[in-house]
N, C-alpha and C. Protein backbone atom coordinates (compact mmCIF):
# COMPACT_ATOMS: atom_id res chain seq x y z
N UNK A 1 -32.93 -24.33 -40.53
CA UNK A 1 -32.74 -25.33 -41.56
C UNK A 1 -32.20 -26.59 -40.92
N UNK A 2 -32.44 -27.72 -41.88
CA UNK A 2 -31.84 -28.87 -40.95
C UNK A 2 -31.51 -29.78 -42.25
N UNK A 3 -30.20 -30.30 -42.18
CA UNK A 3 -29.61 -31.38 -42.69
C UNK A 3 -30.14 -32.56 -42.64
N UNK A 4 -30.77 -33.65 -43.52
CA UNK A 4 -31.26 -34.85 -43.29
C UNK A 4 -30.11 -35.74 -44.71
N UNK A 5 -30.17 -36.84 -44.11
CA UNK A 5 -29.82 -37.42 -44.76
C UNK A 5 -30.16 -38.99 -44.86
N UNK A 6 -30.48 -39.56 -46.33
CA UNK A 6 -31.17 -40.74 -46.16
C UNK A 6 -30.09 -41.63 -46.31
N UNK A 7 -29.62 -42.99 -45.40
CA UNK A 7 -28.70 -43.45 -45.02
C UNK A 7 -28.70 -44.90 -46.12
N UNK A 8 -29.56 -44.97 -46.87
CA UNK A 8 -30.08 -46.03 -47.63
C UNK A 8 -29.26 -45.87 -49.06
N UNK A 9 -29.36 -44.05 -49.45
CA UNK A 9 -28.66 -43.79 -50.70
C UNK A 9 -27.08 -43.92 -50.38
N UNK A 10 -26.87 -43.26 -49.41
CA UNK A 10 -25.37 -42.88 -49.22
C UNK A 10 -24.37 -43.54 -48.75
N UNK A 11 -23.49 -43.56 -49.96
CA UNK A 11 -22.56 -44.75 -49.68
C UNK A 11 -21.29 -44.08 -49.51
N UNK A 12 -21.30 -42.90 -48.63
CA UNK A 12 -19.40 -42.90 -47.94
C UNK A 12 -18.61 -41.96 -48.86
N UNK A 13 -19.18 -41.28 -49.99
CA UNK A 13 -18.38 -41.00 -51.25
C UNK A 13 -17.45 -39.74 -50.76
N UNK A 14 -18.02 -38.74 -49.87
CA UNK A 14 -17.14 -37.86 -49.13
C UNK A 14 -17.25 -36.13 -49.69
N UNK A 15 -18.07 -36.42 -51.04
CA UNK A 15 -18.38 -35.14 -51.60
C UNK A 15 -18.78 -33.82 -50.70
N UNK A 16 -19.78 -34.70 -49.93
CA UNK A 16 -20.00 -33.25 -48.76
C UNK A 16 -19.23 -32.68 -47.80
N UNK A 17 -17.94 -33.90 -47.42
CA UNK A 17 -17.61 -33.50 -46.66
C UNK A 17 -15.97 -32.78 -47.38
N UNK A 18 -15.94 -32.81 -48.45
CA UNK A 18 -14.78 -31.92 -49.07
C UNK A 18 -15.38 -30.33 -49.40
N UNK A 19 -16.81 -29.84 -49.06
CA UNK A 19 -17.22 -28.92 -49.31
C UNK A 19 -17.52 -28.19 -47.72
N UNK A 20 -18.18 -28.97 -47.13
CA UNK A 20 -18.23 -28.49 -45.69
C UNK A 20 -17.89 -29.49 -44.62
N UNK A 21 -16.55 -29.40 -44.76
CA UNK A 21 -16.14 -30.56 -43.48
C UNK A 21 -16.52 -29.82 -42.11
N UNK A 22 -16.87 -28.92 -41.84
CA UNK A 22 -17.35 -28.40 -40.25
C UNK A 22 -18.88 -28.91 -40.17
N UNK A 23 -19.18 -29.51 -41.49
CA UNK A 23 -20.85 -30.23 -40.54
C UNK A 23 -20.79 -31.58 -40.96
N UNK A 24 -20.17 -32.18 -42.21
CA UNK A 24 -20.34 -33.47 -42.62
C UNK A 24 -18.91 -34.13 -42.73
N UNK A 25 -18.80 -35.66 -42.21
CA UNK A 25 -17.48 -36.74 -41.88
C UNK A 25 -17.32 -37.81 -42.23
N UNK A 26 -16.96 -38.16 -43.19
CA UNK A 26 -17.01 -39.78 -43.54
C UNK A 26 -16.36 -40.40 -42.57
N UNK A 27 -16.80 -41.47 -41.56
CA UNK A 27 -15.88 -41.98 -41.00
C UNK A 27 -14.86 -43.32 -40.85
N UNK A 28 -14.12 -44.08 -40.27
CA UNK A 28 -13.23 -45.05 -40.73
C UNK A 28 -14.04 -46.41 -41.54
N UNK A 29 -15.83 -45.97 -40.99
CA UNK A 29 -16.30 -47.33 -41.61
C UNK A 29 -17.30 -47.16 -42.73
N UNK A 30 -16.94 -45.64 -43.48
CA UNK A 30 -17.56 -44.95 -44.73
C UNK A 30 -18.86 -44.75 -44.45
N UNK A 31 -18.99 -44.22 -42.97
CA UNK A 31 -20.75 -43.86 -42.73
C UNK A 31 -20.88 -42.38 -42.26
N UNK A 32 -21.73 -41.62 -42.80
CA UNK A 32 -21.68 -39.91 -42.98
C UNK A 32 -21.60 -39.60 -41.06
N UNK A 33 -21.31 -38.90 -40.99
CA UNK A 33 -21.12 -38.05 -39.67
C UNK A 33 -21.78 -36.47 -39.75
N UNK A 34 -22.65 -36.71 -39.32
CA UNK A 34 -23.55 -35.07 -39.48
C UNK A 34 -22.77 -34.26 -38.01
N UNK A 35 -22.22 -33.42 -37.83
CA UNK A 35 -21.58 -32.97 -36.71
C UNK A 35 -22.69 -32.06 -36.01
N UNK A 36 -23.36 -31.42 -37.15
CA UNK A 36 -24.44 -30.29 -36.43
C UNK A 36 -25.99 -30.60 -37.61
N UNK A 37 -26.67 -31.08 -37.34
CA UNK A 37 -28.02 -31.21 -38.63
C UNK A 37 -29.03 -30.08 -38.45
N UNK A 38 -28.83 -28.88 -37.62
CA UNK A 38 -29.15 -27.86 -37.64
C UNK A 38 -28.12 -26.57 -37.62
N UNK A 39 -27.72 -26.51 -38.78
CA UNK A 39 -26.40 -25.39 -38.74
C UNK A 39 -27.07 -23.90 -38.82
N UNK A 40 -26.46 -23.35 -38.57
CA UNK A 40 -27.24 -21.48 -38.81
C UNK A 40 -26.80 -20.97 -39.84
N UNK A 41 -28.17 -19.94 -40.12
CA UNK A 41 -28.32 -19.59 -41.50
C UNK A 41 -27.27 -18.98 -41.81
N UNK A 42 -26.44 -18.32 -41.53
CA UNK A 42 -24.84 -17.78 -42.17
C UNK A 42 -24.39 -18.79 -42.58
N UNK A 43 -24.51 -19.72 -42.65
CA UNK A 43 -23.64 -21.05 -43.34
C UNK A 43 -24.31 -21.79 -44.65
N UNK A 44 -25.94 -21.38 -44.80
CA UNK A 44 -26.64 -21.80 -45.61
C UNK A 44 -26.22 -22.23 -47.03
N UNK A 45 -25.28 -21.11 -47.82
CA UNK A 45 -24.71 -21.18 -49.26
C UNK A 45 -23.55 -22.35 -49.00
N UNK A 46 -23.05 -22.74 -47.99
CA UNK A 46 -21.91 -23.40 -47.81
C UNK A 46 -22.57 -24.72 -47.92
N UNK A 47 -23.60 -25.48 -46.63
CA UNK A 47 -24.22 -26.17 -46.49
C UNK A 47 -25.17 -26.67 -47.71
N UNK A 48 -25.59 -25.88 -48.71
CA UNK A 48 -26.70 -26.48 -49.65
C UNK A 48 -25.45 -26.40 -51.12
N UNK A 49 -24.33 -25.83 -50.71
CA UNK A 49 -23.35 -26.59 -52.08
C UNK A 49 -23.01 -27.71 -51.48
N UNK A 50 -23.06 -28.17 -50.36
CA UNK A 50 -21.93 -29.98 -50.01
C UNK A 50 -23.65 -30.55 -50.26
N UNK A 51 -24.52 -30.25 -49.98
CA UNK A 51 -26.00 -30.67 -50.48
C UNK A 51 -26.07 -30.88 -51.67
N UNK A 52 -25.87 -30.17 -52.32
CA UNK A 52 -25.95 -30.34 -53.81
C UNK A 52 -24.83 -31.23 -54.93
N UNK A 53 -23.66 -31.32 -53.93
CA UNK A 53 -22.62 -32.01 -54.15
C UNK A 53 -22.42 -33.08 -54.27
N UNK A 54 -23.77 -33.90 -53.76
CA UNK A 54 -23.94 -35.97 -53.35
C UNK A 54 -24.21 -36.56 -54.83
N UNK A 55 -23.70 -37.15 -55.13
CA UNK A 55 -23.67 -37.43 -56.26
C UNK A 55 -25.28 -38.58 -56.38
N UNK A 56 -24.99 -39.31 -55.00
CA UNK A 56 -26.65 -39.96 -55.27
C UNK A 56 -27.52 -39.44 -54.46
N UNK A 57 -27.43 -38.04 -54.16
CA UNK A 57 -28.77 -37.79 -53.81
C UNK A 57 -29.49 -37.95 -52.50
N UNK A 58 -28.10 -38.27 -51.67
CA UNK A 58 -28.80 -38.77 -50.06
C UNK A 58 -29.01 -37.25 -48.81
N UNK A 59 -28.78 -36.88 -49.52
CA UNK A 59 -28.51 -35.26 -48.70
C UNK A 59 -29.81 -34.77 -48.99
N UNK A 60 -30.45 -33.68 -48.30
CA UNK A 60 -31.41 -32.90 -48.74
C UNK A 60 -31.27 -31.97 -47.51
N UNK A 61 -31.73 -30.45 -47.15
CA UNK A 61 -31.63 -29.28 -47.12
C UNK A 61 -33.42 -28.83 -46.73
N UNK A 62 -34.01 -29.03 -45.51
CA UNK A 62 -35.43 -28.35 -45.21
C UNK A 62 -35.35 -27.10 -44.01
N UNK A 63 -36.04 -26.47 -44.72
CA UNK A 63 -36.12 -25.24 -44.04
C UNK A 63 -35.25 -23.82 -44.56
C-alpha cells in the first residue's frame, strides 16, 4: 500500500497526524511530512483511519 497525498488540498490541519503520528508530521511551516508512504500491511487499519481523518480530502490510501 502506499500513502499519497495531494499537496494542493492540504492545508497543515494535523488530523492525520493525531491518528498516526509514526507515518504523518505537520511541520513548523504546516506542510505534511509523510515519514514512510509505503507502511506495512499490519498498520493498514491505523493508516486508512488518519486517511479517512483529512477533513479535505488530501490523503488517499492505494493498494
Amino acid at each position: 500500500m502506499k500513502i499519497v497525498v495531494d499537496r494542493d488540498k492540504c492545508e497543515g490541519l494535523g488530523m492525520c497526524e493525531s491518528m498516526a503520528h509514526e507515518y504523518f508530521e505537520v511541520d513548523d511551516d504546516d506542510m505534511l511530512v509523510i515519514h514512510d508512504e509505503n507502511p506495512p500491511e499490519e498498520d493498514r487499519k491505523m493508516v486508512l483511519a488518519a486517511v479517512n481523518s483529512c477533513p479535505v480530502l488530501a490523503l488517499t490510501l492505494e493498494g
